[in-house]
ModelCIF file with pLDDT and N, C-alpha, C, O atoms, coordinates in Angstrom:
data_MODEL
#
_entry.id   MODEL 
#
_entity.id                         1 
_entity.type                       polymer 
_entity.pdbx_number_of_molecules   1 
#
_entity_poly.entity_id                      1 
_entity_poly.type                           'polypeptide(L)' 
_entity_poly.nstd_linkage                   no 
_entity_poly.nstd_monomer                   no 
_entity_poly.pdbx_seq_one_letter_code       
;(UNK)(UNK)(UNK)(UNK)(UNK)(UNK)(UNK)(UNK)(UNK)(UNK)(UNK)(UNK)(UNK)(UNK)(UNK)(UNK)
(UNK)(UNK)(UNK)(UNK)(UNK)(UNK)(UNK)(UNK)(UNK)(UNK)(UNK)(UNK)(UNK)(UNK)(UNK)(UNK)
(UNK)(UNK)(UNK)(UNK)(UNK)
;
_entity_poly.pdbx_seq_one_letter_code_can   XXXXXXXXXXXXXXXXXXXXXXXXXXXXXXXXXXXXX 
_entity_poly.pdbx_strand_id                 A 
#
loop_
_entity_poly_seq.entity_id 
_entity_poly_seq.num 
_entity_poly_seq.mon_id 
_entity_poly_seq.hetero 
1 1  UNK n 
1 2  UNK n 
1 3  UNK n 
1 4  UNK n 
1 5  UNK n 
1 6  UNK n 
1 7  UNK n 
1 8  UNK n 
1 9  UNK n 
1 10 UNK n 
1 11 UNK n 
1 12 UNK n 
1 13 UNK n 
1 14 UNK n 
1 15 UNK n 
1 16 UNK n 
1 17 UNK n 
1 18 UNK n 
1 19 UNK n 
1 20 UNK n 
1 21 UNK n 
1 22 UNK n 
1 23 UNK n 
1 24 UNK n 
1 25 UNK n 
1 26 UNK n 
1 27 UNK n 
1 28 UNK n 
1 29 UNK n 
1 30 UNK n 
1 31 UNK n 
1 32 UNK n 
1 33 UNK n 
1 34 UNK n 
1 35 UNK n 
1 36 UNK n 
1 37 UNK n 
#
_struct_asym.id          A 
_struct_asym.entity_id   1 
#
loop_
_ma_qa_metric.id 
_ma_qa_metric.mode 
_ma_qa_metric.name 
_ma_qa_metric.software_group_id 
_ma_qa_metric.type 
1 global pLDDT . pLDDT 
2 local  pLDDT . pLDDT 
#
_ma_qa_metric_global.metric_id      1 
_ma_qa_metric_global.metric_value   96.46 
_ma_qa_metric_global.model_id       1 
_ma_qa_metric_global.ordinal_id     1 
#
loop_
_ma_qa_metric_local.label_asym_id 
_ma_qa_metric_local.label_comp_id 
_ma_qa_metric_local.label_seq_id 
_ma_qa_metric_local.metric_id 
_ma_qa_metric_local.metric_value 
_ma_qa_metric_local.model_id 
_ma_qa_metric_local.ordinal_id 
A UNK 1  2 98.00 1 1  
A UNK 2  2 98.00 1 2  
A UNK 3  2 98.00 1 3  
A UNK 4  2 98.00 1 4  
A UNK 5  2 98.00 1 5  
A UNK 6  2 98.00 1 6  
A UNK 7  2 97.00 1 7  
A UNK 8  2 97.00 1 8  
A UNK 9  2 97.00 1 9  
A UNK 10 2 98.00 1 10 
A UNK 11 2 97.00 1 11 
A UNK 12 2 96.00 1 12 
A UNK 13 2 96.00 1 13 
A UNK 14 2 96.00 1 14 
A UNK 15 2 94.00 1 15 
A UNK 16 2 94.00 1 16 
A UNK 17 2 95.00 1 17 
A UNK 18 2 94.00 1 18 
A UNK 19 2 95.00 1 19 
A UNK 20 2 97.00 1 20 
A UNK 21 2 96.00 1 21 
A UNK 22 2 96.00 1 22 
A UNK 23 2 96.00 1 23 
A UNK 24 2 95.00 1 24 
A UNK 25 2 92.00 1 25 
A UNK 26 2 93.00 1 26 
A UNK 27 2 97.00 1 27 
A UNK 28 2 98.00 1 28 
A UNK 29 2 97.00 1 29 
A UNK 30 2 98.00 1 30 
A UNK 31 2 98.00 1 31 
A UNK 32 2 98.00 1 32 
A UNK 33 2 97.00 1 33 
A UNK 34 2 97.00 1 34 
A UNK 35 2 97.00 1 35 
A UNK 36 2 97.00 1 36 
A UNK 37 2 96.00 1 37 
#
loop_
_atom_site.group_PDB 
_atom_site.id 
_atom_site.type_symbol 
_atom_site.label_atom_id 
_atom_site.label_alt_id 
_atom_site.label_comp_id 
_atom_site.label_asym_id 
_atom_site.label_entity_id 
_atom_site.label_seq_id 
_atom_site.pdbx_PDB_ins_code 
_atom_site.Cartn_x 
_atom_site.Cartn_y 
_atom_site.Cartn_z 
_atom_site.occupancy 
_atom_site.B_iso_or_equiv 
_atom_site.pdbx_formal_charge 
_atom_site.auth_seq_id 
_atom_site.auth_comp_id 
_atom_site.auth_asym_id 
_atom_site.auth_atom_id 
_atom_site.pdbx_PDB_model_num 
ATOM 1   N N  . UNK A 1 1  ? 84.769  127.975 97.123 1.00 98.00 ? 1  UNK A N  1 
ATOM 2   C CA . UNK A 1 1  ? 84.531  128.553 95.795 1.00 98.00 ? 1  UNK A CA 1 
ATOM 3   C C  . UNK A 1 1  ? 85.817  129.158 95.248 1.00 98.00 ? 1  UNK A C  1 
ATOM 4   O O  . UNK A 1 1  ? 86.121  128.893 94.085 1.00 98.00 ? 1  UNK A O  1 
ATOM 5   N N  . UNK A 1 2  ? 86.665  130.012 96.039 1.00 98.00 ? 2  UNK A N  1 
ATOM 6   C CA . UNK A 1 2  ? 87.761  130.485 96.119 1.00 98.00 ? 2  UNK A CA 1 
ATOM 7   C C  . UNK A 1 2  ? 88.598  129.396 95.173 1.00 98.00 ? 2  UNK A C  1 
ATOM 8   O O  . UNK A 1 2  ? 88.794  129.361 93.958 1.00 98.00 ? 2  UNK A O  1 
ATOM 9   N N  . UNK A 1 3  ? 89.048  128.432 96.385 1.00 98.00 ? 3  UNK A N  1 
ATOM 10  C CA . UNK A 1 3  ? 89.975  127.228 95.541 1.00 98.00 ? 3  UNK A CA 1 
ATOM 11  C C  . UNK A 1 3  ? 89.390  126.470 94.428 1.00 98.00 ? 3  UNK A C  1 
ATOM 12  O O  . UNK A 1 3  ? 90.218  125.931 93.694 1.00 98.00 ? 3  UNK A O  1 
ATOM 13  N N  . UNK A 1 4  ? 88.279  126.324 94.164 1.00 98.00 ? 4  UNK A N  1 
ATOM 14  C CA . UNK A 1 4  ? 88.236  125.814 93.228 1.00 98.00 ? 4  UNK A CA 1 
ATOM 15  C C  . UNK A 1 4  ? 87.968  126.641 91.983 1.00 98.00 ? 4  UNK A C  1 
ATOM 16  O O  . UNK A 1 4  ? 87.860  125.992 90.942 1.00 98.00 ? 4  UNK A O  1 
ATOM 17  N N  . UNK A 1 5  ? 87.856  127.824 91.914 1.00 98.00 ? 5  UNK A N  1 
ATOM 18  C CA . UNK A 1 5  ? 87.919  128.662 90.832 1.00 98.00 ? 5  UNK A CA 1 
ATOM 19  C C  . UNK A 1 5  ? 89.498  128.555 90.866 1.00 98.00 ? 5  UNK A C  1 
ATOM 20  O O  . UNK A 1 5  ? 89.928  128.664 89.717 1.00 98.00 ? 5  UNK A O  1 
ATOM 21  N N  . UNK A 1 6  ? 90.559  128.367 91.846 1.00 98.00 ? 6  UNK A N  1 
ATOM 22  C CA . UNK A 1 6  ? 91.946  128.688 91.786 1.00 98.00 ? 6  UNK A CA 1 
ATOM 23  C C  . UNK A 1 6  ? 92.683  127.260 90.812 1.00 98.00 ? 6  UNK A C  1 
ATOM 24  O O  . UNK A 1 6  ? 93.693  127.206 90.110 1.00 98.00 ? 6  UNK A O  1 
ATOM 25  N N  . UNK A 1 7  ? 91.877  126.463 91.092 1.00 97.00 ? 7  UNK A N  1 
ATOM 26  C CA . UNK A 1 7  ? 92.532  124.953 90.802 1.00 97.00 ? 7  UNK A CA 1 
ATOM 27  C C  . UNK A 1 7  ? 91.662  124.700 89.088 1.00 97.00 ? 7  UNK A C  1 
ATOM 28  O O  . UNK A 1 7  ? 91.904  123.843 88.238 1.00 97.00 ? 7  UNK A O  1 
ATOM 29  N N  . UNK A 1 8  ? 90.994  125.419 89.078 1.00 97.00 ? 8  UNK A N  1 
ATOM 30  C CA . UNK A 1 8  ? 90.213  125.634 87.959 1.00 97.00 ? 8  UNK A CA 1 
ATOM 31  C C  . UNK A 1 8  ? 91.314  126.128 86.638 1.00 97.00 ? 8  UNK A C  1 
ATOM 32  O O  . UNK A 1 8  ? 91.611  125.570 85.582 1.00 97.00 ? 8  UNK A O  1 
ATOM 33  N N  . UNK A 1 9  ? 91.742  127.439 87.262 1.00 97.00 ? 9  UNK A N  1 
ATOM 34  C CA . UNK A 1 9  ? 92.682  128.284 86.573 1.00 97.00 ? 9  UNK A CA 1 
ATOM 35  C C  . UNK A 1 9  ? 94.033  127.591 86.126 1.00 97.00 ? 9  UNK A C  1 
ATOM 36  O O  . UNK A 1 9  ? 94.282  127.569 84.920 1.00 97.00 ? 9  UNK A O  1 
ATOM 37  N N  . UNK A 1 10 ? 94.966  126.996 87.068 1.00 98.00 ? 10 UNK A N  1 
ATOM 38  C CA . UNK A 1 10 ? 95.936  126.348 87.239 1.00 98.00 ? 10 UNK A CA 1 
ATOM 39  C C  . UNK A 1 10 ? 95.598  125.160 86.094 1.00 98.00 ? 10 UNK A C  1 
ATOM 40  O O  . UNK A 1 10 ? 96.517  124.857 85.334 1.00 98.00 ? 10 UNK A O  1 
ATOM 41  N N  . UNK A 1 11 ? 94.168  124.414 85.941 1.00 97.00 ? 11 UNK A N  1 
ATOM 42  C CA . UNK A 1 11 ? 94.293  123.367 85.376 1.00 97.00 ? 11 UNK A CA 1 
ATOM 43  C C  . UNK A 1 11 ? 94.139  123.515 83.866 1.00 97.00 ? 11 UNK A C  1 
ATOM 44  O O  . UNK A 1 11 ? 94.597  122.789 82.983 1.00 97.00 ? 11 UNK A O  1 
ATOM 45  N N  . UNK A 1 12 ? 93.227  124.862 83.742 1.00 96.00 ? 12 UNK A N  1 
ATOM 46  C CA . UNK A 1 12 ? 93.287  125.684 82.436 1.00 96.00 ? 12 UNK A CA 1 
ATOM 47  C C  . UNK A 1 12 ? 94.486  125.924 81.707 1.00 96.00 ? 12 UNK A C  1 
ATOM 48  O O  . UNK A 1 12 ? 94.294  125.961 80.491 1.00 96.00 ? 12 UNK A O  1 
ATOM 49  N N  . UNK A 1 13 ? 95.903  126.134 82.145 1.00 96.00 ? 13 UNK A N  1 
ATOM 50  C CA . UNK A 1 13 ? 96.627  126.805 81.697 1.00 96.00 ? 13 UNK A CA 1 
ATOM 51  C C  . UNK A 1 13 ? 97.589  125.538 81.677 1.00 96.00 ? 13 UNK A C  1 
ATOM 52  O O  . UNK A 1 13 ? 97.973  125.377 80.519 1.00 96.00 ? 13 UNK A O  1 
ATOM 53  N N  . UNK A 1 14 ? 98.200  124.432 82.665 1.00 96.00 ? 14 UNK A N  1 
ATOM 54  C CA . UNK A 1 14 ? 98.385  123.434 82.808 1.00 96.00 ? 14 UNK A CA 1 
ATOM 55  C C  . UNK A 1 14 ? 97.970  122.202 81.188 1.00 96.00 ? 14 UNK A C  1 
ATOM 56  O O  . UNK A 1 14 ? 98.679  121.491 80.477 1.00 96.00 ? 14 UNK A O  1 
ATOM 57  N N  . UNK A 1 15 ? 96.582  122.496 81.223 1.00 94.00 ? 15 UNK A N  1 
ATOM 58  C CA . UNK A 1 15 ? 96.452  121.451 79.951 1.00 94.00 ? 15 UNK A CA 1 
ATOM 59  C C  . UNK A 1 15 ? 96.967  121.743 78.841 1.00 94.00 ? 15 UNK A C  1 
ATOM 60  O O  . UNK A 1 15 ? 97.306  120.910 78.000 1.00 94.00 ? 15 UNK A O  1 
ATOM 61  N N  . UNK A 1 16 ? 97.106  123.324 78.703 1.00 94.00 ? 16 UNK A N  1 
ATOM 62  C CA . UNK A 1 16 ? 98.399  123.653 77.299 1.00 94.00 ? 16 UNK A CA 1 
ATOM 63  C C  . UNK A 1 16 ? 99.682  123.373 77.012 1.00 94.00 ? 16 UNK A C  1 
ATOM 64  O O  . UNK A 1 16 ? 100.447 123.779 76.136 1.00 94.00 ? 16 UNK A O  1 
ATOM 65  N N  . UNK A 1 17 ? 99.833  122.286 78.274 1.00 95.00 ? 17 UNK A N  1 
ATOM 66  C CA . UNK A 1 17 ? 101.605 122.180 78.288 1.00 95.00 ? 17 UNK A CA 1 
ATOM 67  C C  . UNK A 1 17 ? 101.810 120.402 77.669 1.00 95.00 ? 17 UNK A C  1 
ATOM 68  O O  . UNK A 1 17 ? 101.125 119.408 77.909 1.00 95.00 ? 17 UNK A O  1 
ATOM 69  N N  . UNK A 1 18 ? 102.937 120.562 76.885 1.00 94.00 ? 18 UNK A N  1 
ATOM 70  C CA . UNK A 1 18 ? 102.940 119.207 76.219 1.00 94.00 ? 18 UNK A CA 1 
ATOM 71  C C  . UNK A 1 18 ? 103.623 118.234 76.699 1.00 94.00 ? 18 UNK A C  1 
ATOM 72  O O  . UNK A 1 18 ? 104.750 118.299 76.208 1.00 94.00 ? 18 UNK A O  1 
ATOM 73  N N  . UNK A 1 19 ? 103.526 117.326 77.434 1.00 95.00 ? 19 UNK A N  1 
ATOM 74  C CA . UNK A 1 19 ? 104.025 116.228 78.381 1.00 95.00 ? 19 UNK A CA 1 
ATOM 75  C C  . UNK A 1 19 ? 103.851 116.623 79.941 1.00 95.00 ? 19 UNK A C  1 
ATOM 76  O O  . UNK A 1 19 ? 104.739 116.368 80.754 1.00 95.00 ? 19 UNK A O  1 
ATOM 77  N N  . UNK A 1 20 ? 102.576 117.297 80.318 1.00 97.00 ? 20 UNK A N  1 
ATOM 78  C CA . UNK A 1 20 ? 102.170 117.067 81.563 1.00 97.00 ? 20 UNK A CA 1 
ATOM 79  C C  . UNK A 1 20 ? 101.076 116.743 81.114 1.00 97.00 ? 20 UNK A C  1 
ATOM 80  O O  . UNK A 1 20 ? 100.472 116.931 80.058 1.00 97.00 ? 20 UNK A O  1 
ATOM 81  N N  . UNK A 1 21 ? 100.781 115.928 82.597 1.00 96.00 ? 21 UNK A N  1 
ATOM 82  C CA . UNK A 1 21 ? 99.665  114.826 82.906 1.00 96.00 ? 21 UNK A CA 1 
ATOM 83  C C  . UNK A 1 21 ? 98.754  115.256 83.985 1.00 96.00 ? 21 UNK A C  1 
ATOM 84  O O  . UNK A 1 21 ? 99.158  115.831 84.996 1.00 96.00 ? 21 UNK A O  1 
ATOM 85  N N  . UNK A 1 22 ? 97.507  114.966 83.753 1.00 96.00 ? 22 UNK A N  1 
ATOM 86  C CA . UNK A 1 22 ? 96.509  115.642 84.859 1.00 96.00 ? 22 UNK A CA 1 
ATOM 87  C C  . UNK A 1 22 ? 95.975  114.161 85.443 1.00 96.00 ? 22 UNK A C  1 
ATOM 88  O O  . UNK A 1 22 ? 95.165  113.510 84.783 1.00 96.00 ? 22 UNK A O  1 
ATOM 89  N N  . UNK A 1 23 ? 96.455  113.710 86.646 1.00 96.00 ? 23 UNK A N  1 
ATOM 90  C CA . UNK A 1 23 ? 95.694  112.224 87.056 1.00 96.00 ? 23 UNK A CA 1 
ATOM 91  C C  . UNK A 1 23 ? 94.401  112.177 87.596 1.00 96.00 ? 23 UNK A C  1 
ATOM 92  O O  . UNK A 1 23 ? 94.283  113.306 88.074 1.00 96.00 ? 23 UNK A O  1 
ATOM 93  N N  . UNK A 1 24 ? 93.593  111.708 87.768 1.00 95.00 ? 24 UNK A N  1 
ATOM 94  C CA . UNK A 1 24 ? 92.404  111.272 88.682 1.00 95.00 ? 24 UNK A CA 1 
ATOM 95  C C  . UNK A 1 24 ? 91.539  112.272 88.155 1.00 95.00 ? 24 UNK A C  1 
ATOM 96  O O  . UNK A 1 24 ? 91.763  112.831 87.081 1.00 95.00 ? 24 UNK A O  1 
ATOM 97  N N  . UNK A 1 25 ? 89.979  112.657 89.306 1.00 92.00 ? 25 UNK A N  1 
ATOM 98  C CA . UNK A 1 25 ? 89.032  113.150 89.099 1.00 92.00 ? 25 UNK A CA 1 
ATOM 99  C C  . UNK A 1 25 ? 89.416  114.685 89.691 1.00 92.00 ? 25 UNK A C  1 
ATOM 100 O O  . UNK A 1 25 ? 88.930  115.435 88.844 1.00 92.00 ? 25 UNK A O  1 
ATOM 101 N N  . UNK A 1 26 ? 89.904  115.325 90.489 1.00 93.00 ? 26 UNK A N  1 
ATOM 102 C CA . UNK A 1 26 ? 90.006  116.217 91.193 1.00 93.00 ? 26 UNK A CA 1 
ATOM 103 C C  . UNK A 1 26 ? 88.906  116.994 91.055 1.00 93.00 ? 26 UNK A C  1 
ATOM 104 O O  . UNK A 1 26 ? 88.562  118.021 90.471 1.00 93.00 ? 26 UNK A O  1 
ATOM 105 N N  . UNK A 1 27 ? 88.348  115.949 91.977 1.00 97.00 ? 27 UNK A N  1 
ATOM 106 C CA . UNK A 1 27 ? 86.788  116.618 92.607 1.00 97.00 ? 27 UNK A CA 1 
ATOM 107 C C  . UNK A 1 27 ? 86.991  117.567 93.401 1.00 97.00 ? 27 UNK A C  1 
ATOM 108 O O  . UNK A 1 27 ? 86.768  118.684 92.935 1.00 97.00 ? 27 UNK A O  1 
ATOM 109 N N  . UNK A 1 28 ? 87.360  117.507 94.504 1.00 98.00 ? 28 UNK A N  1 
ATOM 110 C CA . UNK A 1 28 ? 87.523  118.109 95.780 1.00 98.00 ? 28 UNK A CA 1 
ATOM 111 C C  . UNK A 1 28 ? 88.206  119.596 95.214 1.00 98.00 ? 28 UNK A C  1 
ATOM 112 O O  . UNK A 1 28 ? 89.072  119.605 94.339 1.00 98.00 ? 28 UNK A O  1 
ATOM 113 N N  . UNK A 1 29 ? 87.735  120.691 95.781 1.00 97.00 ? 29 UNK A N  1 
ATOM 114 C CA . UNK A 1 29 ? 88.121  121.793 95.508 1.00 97.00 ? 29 UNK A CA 1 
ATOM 115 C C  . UNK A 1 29 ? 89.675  122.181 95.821 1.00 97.00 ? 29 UNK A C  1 
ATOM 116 O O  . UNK A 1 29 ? 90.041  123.273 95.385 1.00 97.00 ? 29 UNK A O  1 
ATOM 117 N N  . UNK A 1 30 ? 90.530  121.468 96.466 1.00 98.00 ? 30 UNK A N  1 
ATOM 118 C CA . UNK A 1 30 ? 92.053  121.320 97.024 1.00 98.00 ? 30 UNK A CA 1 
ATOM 119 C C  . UNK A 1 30 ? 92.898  120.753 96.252 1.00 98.00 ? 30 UNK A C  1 
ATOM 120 O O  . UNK A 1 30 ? 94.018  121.246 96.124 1.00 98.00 ? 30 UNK A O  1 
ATOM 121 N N  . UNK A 1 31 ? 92.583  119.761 95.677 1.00 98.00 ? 31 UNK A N  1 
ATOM 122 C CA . UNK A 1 31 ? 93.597  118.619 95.916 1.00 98.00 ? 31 UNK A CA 1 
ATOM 123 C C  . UNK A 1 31 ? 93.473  118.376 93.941 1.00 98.00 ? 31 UNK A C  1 
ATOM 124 O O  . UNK A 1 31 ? 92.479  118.099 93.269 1.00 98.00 ? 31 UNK A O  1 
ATOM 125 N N  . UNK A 1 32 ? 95.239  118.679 93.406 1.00 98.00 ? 32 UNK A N  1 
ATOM 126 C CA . UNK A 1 32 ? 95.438  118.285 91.765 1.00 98.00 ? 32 UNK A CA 1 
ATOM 127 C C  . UNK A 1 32 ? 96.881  117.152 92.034 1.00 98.00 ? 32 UNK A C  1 
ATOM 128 O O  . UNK A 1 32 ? 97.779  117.359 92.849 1.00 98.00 ? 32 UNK A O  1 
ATOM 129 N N  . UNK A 1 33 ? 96.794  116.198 91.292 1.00 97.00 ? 33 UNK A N  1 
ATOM 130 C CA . UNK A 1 33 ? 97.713  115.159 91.078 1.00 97.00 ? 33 UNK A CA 1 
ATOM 131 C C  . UNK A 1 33 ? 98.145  115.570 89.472 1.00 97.00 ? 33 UNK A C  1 
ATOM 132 O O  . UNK A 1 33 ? 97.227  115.974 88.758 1.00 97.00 ? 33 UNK A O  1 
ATOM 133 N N  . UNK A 1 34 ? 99.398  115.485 88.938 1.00 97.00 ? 34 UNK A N  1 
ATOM 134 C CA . UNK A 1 34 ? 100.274 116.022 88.033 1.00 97.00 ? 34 UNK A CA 1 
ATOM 135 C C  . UNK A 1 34 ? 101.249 114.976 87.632 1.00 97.00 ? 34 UNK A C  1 
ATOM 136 O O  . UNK A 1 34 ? 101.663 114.271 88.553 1.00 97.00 ? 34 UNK A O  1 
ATOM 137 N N  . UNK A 1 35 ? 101.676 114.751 86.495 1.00 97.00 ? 35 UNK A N  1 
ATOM 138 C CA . UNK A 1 35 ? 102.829 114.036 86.028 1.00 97.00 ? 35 UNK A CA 1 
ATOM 139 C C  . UNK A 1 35 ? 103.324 114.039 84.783 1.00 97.00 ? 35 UNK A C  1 
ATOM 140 O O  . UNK A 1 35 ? 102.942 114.017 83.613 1.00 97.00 ? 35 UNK A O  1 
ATOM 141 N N  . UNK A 1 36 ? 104.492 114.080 85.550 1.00 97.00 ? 36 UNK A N  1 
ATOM 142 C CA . UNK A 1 36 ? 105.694 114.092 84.189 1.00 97.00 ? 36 UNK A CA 1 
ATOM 143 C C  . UNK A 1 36 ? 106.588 112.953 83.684 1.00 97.00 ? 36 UNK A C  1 
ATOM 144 O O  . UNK A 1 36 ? 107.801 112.835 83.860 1.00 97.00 ? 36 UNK A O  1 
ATOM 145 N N  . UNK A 1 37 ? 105.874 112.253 83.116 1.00 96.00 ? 37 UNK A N  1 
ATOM 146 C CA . UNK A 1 37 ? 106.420 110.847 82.806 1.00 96.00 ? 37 UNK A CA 1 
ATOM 147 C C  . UNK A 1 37 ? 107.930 111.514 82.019 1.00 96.00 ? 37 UNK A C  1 
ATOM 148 O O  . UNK A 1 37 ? 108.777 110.748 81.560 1.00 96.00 ? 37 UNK A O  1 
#
């Protein structure tokens, strides 16, 4: 619950940025894939 409220946060603040990329489903409470073309 921990990490995924943590990866939650990170991805919140992350989608405001202009030319990063959020890949895949990141189901799993661990695990974010990122890119900067």
């Amino acid at each position: 619950a921990k990490e995924k409220e943590l990866l939650n946060g990170l991805i919140g603040k992350l989608c405001k940025l202009d030319g990063l990329k959020i890949n895949g489903a990141h189901q799993a409470p661990h695990i974010l894939s990122l890119a900067i073309p």
